[in-house]
C-alpha atoms as a PDB file:
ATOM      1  CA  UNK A   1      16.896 -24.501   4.929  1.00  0.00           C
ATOM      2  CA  UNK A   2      15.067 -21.702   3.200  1.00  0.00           C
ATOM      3  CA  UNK A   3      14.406 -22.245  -0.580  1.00  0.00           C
ATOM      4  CA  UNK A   4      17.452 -20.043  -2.583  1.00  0.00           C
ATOM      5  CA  UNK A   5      15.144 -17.730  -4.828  1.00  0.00           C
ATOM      6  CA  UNK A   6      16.548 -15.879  -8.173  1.00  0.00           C
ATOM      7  CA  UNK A   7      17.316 -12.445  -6.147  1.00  0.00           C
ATOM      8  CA  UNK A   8      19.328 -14.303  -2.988  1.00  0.00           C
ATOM      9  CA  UNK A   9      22.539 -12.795  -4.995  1.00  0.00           C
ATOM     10  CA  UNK A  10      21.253  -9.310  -4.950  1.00  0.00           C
ATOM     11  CA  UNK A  11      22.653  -7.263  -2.751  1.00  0.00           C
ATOM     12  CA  UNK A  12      20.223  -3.479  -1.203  1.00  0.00           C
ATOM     13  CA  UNK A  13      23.233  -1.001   1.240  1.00  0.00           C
ATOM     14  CA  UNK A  14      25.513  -3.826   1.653  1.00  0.00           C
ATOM     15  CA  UNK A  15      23.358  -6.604   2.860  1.00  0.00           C
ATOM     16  CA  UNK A  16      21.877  -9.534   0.964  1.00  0.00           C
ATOM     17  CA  UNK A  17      18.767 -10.383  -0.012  1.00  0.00           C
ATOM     18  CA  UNK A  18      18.859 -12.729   2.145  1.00  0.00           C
ATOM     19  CA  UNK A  19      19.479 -10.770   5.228  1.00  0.00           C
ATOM     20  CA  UNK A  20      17.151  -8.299   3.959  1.00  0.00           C
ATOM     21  CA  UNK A  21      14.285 -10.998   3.685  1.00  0.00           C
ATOM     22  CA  UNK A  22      15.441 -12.415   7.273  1.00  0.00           C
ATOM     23  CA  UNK A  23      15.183  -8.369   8.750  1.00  0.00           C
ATOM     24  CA  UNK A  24      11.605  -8.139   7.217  1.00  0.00           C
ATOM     25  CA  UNK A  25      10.635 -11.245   8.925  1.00  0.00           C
ATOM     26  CA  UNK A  26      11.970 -10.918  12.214  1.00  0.00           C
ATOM     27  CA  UNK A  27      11.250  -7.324  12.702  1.00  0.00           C
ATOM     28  CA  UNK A  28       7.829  -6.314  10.439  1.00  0.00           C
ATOM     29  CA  UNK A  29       5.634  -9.799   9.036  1.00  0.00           C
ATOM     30  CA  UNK A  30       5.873 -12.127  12.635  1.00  0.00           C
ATOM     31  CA  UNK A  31       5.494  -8.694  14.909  1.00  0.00           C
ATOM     32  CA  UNK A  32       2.696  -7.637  13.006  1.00  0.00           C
ATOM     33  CA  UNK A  33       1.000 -10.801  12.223  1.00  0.00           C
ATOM     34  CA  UNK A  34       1.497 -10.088   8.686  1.00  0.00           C
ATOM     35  CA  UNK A  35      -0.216 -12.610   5.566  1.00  0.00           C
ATOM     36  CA  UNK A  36      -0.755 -12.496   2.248  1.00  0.00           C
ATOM     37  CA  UNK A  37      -4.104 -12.410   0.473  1.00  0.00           C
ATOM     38  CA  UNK A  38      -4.663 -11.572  -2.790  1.00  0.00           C
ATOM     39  CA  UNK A  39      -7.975  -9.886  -3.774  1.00  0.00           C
ATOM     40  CA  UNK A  40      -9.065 -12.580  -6.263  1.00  0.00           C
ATOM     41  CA  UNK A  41      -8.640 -15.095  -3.193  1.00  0.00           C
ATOM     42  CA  UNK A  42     -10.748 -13.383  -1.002  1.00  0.00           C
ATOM     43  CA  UNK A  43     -12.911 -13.350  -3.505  1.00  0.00           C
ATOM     44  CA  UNK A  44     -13.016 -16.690  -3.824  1.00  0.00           C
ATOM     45  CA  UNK A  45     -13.791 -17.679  -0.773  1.00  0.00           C
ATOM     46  CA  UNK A  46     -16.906 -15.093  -0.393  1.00  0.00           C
ATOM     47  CA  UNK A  47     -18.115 -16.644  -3.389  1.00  0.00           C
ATOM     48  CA  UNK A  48     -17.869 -20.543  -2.215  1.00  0.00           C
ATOM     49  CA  UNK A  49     -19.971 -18.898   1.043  1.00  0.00           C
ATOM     50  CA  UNK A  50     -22.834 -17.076  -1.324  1.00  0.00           C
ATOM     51  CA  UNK A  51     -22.882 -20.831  -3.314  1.00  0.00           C
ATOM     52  CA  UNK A  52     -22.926 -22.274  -0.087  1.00  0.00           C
ATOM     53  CA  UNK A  53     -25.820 -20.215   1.616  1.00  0.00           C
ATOM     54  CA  UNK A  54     -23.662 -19.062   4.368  1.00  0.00           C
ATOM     55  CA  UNK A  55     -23.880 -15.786   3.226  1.00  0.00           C
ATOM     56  CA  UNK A  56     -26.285 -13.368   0.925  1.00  0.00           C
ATOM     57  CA  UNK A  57     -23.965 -12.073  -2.230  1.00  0.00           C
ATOM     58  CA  UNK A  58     -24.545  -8.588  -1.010  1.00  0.00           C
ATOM     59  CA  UNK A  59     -22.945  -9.303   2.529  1.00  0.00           C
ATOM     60  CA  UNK A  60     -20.387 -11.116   0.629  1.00  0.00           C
ATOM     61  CA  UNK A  61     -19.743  -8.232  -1.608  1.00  0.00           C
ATOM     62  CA  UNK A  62     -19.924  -5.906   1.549  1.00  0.00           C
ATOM     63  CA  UNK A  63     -17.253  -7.916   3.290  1.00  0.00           C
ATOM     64  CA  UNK A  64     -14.959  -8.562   0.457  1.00  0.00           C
ATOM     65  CA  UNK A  65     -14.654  -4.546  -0.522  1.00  0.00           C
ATOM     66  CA  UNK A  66     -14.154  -3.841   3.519  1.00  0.00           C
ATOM     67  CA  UNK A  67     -11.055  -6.521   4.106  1.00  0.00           C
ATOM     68  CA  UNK A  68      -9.465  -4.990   0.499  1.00  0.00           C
ATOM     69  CA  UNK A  69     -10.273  -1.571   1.830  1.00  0.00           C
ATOM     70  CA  UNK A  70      -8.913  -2.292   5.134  1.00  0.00           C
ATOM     71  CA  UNK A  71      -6.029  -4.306   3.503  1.00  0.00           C
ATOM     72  CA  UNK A  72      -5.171  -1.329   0.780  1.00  0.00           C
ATOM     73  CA  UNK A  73      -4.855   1.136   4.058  1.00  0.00           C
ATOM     74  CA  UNK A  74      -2.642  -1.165   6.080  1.00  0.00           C
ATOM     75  CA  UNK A  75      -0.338  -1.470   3.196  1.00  0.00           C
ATOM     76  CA  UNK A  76      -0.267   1.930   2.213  1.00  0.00           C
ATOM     77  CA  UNK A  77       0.412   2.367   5.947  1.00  0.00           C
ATOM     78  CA  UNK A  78       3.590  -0.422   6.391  1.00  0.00           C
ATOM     79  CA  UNK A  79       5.223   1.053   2.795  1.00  0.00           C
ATOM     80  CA  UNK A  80       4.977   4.524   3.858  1.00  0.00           C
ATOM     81  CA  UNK A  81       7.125   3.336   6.689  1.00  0.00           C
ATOM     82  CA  UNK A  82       9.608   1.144   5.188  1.00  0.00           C
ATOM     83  CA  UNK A  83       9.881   4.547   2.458  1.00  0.00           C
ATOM     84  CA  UNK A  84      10.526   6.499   5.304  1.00  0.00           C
ATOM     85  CA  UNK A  85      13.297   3.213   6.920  1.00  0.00           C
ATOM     86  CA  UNK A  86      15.054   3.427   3.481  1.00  0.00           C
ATOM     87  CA  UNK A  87      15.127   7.140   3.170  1.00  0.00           C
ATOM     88  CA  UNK A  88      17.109   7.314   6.442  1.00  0.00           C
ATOM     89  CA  UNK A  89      19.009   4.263   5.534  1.00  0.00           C
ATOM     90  CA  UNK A  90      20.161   5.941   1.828  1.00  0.00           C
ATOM     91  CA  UNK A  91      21.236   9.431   4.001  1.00  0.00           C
ATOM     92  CA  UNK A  92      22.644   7.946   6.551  1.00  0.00           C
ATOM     93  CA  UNK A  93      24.988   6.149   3.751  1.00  0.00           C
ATOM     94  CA  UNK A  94      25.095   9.039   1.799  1.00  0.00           C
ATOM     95  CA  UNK A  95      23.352   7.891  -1.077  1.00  0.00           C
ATOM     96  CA  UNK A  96      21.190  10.723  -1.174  1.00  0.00           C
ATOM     97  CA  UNK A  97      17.465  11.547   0.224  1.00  0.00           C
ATOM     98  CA  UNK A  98      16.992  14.715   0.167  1.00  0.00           C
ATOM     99  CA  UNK A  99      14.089  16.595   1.287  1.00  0.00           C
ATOM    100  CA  UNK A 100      12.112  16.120  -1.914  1.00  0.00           C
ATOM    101  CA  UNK A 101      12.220  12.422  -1.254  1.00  0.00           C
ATOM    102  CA  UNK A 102      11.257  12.662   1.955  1.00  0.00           C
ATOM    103  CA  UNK A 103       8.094  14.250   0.725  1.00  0.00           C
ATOM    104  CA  UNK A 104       7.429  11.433  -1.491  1.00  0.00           C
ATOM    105  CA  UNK A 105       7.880   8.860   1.190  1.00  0.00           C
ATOM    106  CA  UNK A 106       5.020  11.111   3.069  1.00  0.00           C
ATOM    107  CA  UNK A 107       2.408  11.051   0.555  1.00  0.00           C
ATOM    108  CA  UNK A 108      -0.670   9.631   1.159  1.00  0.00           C
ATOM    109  CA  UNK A 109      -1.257   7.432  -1.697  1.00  0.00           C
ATOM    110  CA  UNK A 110       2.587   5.505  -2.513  1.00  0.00           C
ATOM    111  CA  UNK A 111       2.745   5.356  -5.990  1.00  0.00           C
ATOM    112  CA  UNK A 112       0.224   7.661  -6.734  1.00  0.00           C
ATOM    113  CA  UNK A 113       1.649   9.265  -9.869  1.00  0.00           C
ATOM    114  CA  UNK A 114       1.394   5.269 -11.598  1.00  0.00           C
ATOM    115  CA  UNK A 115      -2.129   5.419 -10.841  1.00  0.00           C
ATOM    116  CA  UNK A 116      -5.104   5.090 -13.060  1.00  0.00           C
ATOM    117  CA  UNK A 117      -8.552   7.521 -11.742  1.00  0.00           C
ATOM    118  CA  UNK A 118     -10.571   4.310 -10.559  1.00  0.00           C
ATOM    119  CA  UNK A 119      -7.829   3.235  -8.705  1.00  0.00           C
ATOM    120  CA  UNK A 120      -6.967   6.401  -7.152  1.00  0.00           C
ATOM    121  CA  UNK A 121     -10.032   6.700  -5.999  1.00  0.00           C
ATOM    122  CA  UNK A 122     -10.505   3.311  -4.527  1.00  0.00           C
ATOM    123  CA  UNK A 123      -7.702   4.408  -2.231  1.00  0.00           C
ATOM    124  CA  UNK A 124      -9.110   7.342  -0.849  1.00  0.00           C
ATOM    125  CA  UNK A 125     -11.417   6.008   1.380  1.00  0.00           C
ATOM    126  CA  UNK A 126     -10.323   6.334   4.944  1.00  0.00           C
ATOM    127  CA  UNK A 127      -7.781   9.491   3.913  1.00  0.00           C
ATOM    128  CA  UNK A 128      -7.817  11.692   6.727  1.00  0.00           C
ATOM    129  CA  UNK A 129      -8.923  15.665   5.768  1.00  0.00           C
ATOM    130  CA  UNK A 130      -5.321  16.577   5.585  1.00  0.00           C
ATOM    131  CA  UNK A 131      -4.378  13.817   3.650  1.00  0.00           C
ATOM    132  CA  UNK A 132      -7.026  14.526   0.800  1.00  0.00           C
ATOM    133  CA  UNK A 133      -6.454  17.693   0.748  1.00  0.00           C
ATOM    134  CA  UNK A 134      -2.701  17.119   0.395  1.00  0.00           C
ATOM    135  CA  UNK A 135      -3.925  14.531  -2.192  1.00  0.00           C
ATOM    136  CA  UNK A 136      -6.016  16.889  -3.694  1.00  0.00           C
ATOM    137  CA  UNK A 137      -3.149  19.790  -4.488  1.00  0.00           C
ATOM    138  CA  UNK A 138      -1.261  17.405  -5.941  1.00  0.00           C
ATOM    139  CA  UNK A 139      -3.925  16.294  -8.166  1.00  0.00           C
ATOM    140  CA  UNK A 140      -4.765  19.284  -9.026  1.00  0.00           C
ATOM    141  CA  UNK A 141      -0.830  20.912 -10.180  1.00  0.00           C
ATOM    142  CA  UNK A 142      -0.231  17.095 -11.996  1.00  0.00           C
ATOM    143  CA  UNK A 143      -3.030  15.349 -13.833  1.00  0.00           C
ATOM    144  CA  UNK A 144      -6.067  17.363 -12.895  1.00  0.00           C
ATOM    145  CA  UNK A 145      -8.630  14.605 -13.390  1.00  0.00           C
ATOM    146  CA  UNK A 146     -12.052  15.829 -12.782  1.00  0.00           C
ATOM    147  CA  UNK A 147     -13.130  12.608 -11.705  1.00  0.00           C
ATOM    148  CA  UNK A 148     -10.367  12.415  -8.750  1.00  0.00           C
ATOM    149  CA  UNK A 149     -10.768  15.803  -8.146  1.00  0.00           C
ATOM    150  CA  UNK A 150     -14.879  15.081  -7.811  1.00  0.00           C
ATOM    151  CA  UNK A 151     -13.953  12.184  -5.596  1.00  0.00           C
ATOM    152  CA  UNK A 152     -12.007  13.941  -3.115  1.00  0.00           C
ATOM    153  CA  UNK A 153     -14.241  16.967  -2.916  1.00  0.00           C
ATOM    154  CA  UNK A 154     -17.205  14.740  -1.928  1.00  0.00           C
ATOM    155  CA  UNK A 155     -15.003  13.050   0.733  1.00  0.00           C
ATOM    156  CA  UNK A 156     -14.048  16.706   2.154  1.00  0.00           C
END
């Protein structure tokens, strides 16, 4: 039996959190092969290599900063989707989702707006053109950092 966590009670358009958990599961982590990692993890174990002498602290750093890139991208990828599940789910109940939200769910960068500049630009790696550009415009009408709006230029 599955261990009863503190938001089991909670309940997201009618459904549990336990059903909700159980949809995730079944349909998005096991088809996709899904895990966990966290960056300081990975980290670890690149470092127990380099002190090891499996592995020079350069390739180490090289590998590390392509699985979190690689990681970020996938992520960024599998929440723009579930945005864009709940979006349909919240019209389709009427509990609004207009086309303004849709938008959102469609940006390139989810929770871009909470962002600090270093990690804004950590994420655009592997944009396509579009998708800076679209980056970009936003950037530019909002916050208008210099040092995003260097970042992306150089990309383009």
């Amino acid at each position: 039996m599955a261990k009863q966590g503190k938001w089991e009670s909670v309940e997201i358009a009618g459904r549990s959190a336990a059903e909700l958990r159980d949809a995730l599961t079944s349909n998005l982590i096991r088809p996709l092969g899904l895990v966990m990692l966290t960056r300081e993890r990975i980290q670890e174990v690149a470092d127990d290599a380099v002190r090891r002498g499996r592995m020079t602290a350069d390739d180490a750093e090289d590998l590390v900063r392509s699985l979190i890139d690689r990681g970020r991208r996938q992520t960024d990828e599998i929440l723009r989707e579930l945005e864009g599940l709940l979006d349909r789910a919240r019209r389709a109940a009427g509990l609004g989702g207009d086309k303004g939200d849709a938008g959102a769910a469609a940006f390139p960068i989810p929770g871009y707006d909470e962002l600090n500049a270093t990690e804004v630009r950590k994420r655009l790696e592997g944009l396509t053109a579009d998708e800076l550009r679209q980056v970009r415009e936003h950037e530019a009408r909002t916050r208008n950092r210099k040092t995003v709006l260097a970042a992306i230029d150089k990309l383009l």
